[in-house]
PDB file of N, CA and C in Angstrom:
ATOM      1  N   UNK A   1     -91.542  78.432 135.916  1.00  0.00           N
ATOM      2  CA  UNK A   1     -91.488  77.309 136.817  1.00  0.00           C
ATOM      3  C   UNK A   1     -91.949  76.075 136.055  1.00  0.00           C
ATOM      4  N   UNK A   2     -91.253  74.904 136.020  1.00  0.00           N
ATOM      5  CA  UNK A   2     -91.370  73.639 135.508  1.00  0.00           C
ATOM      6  C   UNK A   2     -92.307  73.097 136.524  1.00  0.00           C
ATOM      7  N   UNK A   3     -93.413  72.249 136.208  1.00  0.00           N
ATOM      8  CA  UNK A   3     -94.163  71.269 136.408  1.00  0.00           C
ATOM      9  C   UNK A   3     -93.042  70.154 137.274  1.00  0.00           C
ATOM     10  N   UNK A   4     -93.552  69.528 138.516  1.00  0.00           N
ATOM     11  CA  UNK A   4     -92.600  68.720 139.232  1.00  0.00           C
ATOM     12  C   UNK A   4     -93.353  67.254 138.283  1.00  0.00           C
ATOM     13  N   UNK A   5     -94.347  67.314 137.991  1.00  0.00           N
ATOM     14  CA  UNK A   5     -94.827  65.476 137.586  1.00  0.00           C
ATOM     15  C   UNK A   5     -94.603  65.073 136.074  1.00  0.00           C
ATOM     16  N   UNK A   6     -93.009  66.133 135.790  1.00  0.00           N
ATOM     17  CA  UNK A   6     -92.633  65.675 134.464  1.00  0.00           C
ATOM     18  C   UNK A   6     -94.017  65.922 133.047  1.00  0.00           C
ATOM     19  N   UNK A   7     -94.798  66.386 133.297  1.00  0.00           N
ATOM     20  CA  UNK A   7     -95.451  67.121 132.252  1.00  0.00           C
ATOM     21  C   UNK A   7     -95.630  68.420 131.876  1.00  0.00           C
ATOM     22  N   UNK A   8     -95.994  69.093 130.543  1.00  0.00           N
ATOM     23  CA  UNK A   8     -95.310  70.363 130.102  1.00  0.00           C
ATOM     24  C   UNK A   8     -96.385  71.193 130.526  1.00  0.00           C
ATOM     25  N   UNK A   9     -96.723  72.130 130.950  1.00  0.00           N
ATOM     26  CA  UNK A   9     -97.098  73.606 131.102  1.00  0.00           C
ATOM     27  C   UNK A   9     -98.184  73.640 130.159  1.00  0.00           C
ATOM     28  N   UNK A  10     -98.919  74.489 130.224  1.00  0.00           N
ATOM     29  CA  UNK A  10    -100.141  74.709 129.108  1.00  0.00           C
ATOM     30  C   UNK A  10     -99.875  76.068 128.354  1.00  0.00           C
ATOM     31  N   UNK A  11     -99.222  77.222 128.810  1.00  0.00           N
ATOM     32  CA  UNK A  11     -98.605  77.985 128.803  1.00  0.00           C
ATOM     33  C   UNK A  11     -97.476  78.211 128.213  1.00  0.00           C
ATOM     34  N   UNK A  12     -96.664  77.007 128.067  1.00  0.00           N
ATOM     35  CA  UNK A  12     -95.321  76.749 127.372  1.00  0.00           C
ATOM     36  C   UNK A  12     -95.581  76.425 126.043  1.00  0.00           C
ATOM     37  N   UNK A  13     -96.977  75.699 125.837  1.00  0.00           N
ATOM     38  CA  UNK A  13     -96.953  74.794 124.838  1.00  0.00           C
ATOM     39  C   UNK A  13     -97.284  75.439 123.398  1.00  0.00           C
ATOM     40  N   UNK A  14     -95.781  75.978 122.781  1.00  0.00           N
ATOM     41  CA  UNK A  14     -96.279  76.519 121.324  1.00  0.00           C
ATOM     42  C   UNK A  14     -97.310  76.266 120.582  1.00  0.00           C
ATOM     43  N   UNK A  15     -97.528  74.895 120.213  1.00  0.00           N
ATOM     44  CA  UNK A  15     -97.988  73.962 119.171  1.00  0.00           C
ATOM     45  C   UNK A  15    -100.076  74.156 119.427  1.00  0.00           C
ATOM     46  N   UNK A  16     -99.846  74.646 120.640  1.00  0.00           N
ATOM     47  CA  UNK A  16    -101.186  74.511 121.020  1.00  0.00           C
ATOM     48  C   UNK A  16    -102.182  73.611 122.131  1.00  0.00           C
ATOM     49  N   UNK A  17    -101.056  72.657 121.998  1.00  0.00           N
ATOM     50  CA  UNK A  17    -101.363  70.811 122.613  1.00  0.00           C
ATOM     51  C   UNK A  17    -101.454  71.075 124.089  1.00  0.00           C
ATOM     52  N   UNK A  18    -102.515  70.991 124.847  1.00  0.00           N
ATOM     53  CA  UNK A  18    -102.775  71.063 126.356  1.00  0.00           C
ATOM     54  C   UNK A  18    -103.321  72.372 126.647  1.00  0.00           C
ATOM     55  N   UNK A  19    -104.024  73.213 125.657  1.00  0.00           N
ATOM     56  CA  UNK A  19    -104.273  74.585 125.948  1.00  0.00           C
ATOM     57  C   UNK A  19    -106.147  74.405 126.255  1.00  0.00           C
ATOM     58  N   UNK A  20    -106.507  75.117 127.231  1.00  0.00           N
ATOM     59  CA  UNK A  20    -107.986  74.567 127.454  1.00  0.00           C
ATOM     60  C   UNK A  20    -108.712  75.518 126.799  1.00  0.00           C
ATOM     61  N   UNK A  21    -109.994  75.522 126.490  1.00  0.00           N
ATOM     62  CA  UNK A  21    -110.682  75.893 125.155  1.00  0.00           C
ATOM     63  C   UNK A  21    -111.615  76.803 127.020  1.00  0.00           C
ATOM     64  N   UNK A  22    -111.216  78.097 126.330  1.00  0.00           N
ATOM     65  CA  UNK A  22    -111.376  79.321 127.844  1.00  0.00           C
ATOM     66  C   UNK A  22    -113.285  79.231 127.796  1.00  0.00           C
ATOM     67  N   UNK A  23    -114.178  78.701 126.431  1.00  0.00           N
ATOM     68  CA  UNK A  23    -115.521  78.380 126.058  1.00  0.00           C
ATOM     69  C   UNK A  23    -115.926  77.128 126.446  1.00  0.00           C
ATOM     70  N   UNK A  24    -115.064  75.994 126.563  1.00  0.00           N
ATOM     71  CA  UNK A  24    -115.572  74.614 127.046  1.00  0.00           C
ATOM     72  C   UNK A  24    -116.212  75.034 128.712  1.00  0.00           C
ATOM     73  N   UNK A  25    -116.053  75.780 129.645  1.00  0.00           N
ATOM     74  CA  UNK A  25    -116.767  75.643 130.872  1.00  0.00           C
ATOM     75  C   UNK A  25    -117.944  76.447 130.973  1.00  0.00           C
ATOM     76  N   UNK A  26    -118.404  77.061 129.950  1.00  0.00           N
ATOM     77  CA  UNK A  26    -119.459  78.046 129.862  1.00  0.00           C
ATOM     78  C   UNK A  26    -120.977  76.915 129.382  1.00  0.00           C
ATOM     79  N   UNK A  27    -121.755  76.559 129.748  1.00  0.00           N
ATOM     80  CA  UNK A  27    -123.140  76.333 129.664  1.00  0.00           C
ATOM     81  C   UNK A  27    -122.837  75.117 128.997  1.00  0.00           C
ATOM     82  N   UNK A  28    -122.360  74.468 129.781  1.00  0.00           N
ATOM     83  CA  UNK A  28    -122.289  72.604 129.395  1.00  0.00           C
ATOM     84  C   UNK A  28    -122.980  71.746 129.402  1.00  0.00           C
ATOM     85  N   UNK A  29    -124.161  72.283 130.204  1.00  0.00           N
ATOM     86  CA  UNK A  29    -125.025  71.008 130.589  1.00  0.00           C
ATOM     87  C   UNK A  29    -126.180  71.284 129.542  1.00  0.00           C
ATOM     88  N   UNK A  30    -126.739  69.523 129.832  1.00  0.00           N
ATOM     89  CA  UNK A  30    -128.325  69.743 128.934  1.00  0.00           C
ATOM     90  C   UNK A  30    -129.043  70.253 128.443  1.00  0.00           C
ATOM     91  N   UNK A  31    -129.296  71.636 129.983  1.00  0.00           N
ATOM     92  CA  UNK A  31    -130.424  72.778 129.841  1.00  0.00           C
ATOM     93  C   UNK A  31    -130.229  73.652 129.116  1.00  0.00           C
ATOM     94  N   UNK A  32    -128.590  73.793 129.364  1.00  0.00           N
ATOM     95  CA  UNK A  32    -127.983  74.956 127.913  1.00  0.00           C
ATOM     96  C   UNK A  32    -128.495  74.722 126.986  1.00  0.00           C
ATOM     97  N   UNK A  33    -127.898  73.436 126.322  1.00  0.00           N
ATOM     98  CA  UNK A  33    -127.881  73.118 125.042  1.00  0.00           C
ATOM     99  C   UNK A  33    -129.239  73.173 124.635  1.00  0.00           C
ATOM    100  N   UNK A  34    -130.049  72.707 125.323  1.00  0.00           N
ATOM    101  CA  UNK A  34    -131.940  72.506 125.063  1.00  0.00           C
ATOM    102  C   UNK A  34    -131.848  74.054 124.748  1.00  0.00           C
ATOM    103  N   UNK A  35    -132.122  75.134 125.516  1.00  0.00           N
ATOM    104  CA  UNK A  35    -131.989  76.330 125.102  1.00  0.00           C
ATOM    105  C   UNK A  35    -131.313  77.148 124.165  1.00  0.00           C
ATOM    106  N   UNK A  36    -129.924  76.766 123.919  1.00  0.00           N
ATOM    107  CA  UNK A  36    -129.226  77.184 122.523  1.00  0.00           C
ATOM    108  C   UNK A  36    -129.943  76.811 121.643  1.00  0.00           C
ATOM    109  N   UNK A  37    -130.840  75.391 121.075  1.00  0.00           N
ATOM    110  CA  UNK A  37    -130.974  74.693 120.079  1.00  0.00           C
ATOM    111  C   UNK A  37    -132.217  74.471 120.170  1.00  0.00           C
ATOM    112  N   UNK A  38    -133.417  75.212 120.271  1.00  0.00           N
ATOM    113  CA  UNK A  38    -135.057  74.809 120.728  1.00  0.00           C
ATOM    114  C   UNK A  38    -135.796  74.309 119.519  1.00  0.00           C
ATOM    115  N   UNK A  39    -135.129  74.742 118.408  1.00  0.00           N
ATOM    116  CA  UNK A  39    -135.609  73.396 117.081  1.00  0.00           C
ATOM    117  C   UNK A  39    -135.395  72.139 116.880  1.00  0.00           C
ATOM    118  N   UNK A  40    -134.307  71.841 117.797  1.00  0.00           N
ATOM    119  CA  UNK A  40    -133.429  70.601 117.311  1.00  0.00           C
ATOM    120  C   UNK A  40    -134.490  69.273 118.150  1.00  0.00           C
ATOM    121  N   UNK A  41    -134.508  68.517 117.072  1.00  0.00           N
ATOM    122  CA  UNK A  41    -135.291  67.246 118.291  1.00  0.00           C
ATOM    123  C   UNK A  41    -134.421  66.357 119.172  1.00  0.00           C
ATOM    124  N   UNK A  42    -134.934  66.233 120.155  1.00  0.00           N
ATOM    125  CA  UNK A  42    -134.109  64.955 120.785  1.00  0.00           C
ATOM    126  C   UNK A  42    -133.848  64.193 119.867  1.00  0.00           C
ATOM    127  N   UNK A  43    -132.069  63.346 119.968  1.00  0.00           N
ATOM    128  CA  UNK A  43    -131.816  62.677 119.177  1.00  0.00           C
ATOM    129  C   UNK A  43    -130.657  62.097 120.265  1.00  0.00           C
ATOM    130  N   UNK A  44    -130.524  60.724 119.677  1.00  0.00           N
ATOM    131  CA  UNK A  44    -129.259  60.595 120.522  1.00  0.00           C
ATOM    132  C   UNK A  44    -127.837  61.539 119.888  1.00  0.00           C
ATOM    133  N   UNK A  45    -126.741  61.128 120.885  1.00  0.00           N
ATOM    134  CA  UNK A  45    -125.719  62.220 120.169  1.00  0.00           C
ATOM    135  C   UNK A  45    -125.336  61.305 119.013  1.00  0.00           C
ATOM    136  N   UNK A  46    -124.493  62.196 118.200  1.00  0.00           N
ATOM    137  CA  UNK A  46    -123.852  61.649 116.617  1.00  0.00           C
ATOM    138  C   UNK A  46    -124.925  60.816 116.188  1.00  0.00           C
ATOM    139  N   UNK A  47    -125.779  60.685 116.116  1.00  0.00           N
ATOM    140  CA  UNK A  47    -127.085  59.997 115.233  1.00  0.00           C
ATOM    141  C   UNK A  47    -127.681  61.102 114.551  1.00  0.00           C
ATOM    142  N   UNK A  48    -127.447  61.161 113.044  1.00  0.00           N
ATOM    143  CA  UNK A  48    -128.010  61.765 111.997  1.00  0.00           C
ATOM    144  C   UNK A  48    -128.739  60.969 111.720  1.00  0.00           C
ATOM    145  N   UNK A  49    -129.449  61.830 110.186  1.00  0.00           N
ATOM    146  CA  UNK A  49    -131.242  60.953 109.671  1.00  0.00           C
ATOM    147  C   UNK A  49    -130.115  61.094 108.191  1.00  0.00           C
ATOM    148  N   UNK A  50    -130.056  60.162 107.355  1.00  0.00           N
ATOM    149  CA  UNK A  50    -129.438  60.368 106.038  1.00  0.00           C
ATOM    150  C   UNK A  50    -130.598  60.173 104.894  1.00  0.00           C
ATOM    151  N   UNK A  51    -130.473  60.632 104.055  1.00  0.00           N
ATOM    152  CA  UNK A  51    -131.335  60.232 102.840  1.00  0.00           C
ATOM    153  C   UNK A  51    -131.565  58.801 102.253  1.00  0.00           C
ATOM    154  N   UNK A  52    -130.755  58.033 102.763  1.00  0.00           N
ATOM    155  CA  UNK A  52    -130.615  56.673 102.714  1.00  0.00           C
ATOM    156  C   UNK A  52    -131.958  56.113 103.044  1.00  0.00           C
ATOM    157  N   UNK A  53    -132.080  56.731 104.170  1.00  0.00           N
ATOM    158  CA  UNK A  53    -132.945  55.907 105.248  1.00  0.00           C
ATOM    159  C   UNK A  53    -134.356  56.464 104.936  1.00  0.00           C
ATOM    160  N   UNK A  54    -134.636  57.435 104.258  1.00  0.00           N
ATOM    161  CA  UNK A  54    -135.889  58.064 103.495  1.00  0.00           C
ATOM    162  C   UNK A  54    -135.779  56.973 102.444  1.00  0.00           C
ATOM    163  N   UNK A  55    -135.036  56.575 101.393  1.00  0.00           N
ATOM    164  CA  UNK A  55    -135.134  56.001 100.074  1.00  0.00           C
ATOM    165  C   UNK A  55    -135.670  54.421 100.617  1.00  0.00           C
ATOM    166  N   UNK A  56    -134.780  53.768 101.993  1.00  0.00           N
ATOM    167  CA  UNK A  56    -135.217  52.883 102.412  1.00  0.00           C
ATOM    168  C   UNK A  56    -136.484  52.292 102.538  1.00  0.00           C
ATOM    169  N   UNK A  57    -137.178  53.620 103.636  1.00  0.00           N
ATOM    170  CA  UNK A  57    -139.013  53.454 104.027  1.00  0.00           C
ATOM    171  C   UNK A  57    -139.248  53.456 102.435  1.00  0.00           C
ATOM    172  N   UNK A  58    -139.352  54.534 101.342  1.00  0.00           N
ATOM    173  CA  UNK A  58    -139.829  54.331 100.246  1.00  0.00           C
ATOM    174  C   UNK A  58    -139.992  52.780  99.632  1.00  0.00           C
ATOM    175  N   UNK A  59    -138.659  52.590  99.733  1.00  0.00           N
ATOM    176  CA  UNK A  59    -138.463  51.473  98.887  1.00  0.00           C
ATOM    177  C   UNK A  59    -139.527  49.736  99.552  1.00  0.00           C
ATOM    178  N   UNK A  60    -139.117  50.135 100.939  1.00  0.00           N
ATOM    179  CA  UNK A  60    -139.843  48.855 101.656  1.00  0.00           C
ATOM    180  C   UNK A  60    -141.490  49.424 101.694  1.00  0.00           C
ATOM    181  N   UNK A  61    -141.951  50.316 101.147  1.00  0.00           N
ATOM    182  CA  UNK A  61    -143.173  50.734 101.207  1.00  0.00           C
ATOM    183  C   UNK A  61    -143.585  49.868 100.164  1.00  0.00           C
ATOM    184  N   UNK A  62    -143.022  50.518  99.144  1.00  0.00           N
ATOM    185  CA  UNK A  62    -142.986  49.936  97.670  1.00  0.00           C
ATOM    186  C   UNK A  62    -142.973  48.273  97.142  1.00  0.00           C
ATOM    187  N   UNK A  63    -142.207  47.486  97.554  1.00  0.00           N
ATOM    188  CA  UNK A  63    -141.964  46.429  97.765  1.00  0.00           C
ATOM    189  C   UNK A  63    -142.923  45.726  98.440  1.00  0.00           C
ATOM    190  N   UNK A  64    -143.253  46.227  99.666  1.00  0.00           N
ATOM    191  CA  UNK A  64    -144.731  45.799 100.622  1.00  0.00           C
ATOM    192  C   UNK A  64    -145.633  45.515  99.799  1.00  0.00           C
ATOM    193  N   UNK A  65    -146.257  46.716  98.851  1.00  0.00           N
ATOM    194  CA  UNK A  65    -147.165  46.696  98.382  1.00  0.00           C
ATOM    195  C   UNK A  65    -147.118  45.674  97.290  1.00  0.00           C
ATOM    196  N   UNK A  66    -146.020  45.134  96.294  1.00  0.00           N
ATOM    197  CA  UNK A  66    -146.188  45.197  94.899  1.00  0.00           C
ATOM    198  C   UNK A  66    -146.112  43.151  95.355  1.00  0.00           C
ATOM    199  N   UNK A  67    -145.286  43.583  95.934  1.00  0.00           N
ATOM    200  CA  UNK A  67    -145.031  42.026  96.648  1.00  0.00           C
ATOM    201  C   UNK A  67    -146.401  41.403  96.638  1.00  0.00           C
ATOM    202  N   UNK A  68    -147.113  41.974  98.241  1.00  0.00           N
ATOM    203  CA  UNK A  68    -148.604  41.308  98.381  1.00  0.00           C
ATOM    204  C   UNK A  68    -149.470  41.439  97.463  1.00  0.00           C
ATOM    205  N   UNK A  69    -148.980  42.470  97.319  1.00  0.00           N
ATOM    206  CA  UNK A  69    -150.569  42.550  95.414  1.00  0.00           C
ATOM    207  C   UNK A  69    -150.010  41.957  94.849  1.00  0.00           C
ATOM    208  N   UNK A  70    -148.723  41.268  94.152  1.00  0.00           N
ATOM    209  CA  UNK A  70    -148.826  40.526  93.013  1.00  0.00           C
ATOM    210  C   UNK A  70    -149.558  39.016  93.599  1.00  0.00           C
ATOM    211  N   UNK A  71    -149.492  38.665  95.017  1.00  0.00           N
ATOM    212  CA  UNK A  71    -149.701  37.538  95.443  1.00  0.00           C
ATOM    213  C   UNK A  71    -151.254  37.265  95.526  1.00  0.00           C
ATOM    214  N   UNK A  72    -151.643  38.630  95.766  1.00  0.00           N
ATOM    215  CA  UNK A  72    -153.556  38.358  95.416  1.00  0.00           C
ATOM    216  C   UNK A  72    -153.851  38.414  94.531  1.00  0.00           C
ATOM    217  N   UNK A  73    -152.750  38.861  93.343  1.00  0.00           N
ATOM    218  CA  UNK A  73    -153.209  38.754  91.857  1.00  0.00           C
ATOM    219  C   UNK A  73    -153.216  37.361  91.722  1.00  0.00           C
ATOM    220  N   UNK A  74    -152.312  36.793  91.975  1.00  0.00           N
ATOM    221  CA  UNK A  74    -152.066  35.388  91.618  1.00  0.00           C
ATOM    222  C   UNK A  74    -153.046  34.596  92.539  1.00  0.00           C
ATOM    223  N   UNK A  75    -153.372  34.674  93.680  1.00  0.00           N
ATOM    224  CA  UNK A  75    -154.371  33.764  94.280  1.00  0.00           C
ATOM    225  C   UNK A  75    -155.916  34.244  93.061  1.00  0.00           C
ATOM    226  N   UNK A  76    -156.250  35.298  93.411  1.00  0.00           N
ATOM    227  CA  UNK A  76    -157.363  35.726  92.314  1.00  0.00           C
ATOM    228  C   UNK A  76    -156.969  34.945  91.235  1.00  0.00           C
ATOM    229  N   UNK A  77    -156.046  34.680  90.140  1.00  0.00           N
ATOM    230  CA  UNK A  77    -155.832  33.927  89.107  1.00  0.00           C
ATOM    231  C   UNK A  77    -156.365  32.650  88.903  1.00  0.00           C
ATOM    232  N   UNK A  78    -155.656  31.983  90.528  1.00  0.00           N
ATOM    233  CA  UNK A  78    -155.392  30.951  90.698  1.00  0.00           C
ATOM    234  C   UNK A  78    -157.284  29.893  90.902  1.00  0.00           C
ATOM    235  N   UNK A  79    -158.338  31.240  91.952  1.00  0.00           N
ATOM    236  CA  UNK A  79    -159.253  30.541  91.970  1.00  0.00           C
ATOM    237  C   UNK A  79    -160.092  31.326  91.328  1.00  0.00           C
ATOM    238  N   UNK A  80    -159.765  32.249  90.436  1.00  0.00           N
ATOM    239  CA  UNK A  80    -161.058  32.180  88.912  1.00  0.00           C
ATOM    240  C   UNK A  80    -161.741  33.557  89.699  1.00  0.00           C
ATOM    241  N   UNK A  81    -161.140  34.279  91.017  1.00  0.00           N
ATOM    242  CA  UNK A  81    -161.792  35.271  91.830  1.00  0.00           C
ATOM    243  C   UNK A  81    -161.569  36.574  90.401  1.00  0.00           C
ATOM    244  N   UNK A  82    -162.014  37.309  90.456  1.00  0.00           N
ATOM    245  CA  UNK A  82    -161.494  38.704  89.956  1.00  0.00           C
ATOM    246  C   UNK A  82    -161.555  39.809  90.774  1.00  0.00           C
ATOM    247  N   UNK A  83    -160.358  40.232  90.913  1.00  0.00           N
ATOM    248  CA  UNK A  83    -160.529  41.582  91.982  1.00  0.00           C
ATOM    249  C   UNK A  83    -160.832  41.508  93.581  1.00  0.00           C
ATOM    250  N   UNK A  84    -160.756  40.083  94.137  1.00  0.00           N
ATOM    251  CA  UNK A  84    -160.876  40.055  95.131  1.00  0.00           C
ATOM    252  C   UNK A  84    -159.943  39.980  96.006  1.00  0.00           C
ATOM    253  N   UNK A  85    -158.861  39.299  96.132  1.00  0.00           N
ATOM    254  CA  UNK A  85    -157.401  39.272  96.968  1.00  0.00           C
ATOM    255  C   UNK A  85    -156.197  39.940  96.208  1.00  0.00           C
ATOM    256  N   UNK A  86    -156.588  40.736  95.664  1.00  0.00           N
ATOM    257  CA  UNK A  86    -155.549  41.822  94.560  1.00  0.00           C
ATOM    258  C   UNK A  86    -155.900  42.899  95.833  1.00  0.00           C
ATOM    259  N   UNK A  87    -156.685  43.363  96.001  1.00  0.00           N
ATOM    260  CA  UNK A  87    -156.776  44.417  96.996  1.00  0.00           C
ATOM    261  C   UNK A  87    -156.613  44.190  98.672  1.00  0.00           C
ATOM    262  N   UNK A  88    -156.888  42.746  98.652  1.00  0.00           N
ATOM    263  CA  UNK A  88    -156.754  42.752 100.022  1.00  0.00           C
ATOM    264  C   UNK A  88    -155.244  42.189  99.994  1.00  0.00           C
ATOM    265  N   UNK A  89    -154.774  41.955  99.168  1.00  0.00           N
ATOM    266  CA  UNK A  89    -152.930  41.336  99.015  1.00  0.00           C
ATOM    267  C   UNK A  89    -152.285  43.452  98.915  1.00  0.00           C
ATOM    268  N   UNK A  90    -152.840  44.130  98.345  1.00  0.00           N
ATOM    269  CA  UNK A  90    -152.342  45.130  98.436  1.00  0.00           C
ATOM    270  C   UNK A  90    -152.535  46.495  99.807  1.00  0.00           C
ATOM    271  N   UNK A  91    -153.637  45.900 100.114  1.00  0.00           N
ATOM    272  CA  UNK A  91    -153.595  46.344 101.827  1.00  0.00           C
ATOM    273  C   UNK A  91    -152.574  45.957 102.881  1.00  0.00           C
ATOM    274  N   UNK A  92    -152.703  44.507 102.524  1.00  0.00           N
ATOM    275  CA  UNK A  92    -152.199  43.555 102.956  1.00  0.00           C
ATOM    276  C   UNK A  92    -150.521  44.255 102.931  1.00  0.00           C
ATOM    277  N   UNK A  93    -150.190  44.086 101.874  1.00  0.00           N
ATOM    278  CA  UNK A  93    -148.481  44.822 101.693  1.00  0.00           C
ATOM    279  C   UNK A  93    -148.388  46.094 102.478  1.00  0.00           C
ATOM    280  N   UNK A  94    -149.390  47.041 102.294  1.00  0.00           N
ATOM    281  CA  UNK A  94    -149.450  48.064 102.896  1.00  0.00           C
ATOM    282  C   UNK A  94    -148.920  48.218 104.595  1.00  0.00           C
ATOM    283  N   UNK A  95    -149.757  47.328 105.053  1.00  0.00           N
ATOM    284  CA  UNK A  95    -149.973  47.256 106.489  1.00  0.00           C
ATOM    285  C   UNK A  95    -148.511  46.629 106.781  1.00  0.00           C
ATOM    286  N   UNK A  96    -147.957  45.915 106.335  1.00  0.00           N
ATOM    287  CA  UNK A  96    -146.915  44.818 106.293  1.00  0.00           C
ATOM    288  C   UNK A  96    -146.070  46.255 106.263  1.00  0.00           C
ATOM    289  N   UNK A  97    -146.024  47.133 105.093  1.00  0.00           N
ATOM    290  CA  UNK A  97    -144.438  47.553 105.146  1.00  0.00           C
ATOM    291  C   UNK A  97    -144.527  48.607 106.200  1.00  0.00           C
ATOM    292  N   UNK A  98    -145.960  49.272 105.917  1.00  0.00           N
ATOM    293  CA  UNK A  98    -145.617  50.517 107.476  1.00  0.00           C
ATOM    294  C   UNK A  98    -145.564  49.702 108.890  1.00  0.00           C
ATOM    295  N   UNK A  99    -145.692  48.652 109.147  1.00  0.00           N
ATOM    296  CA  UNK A  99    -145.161  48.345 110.656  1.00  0.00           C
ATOM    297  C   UNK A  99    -143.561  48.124 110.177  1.00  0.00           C
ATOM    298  N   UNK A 100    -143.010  47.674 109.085  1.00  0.00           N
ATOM    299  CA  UNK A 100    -141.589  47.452 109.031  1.00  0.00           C
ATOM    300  C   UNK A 100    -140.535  48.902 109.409  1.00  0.00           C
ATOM    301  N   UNK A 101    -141.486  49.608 108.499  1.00  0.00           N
ATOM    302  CA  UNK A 101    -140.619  50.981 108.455  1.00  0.00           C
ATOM    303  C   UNK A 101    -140.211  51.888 110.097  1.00  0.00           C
ATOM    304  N   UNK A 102    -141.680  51.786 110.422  1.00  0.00           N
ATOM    305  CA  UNK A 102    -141.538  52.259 111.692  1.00  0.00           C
ATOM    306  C   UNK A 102    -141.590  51.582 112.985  1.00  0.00           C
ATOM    307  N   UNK A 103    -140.811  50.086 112.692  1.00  0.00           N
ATOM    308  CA  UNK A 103    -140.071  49.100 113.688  1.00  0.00           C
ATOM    309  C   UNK A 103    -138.718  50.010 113.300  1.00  0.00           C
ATOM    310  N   UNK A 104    -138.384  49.657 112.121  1.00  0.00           N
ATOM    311  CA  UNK A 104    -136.704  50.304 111.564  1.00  0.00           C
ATOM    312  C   UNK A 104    -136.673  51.707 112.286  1.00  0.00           C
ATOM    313  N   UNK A 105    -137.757  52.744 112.226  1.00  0.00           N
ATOM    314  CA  UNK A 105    -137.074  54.079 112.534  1.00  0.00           C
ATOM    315  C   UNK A 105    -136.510  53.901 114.273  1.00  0.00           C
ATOM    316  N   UNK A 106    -137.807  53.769 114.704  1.00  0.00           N
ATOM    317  CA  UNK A 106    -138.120  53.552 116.430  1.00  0.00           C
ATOM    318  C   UNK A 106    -136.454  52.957 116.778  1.00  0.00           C
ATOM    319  N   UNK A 107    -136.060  51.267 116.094  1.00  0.00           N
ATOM    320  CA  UNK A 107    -135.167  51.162 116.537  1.00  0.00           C
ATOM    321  C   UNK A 107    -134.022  51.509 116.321  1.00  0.00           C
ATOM    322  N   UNK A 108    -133.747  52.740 115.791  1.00  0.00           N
ATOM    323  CA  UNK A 108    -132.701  53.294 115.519  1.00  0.00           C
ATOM    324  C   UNK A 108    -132.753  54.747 116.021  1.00  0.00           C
TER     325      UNK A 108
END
C-alpha cells in the first residue's frame, strides 16, 4: 500500500533513508543518560575541553607572572628598592592571571 501524502514508506526504502533507529526510543531522557555515564561531568552538549585550552591557562599563568615581575623589577630599579616590588609585581601577576584563567574556564 502506497502512502496517500505522496511520501515513500519506511519499509520500501532500500537506501535506508526514513528507517527509524528501533534504539532511538529506549532511555532518552536525562536520567538515563546520567545513569549510563556516572563519570561523565555535566557539560553542556558538544562542548569538549581541548588541550588548547590547558596550554592557554599555562601560558596566561606564565605571562601573568613574568609580565608583573618584570614590572617590579623595573620599579625596584627605578627607585634604588632591591627586592621589594619584584615580589610583590610577581604575586601581583599571579593573582592577575588565576582570576583570568578561571573567568575564561567558568565562561565557557
Amino acid at each position: 500500500m502506497t502512502p496517500t501524502n505522496g511520501s515513500r514508506d519506511a519499509e520500501s526504502d532500500d537506501e535506508g533513508r526514513g528507517r527509524r533507529d528501533p534504539d532511538a526510543w529506549r532511555g532518552g531522557g536525562p536520567a538515563d543518560a546520567a545513569r549510563r555515564q556516572p563519570n561523565q561531568p555535566n557539560r553542556q552538549p558538544g562542548r569538549e575541553r581541548t588541550p588548547g585550552e590547558a596550554w592557554n591557562a599555562v601560558g596566561t599563568l606564565g605571562a601573568g607572572i613574568a609580565f608583573w615581575g618584570l614590572v617590579g623589577w623595573g620599579i625596584d630599579r627605578l627607585t634604588g628598592l632591591h627586592h621589594v616590588f619584584l615580589p610583590i609585581g610577581i604575586i601581583l601577576g599571579l593573582a592577575a592571571a588565576l582570576y583570568l584563567v578561571i573567568y575564561q574556564a567558568l565562561r565557557n
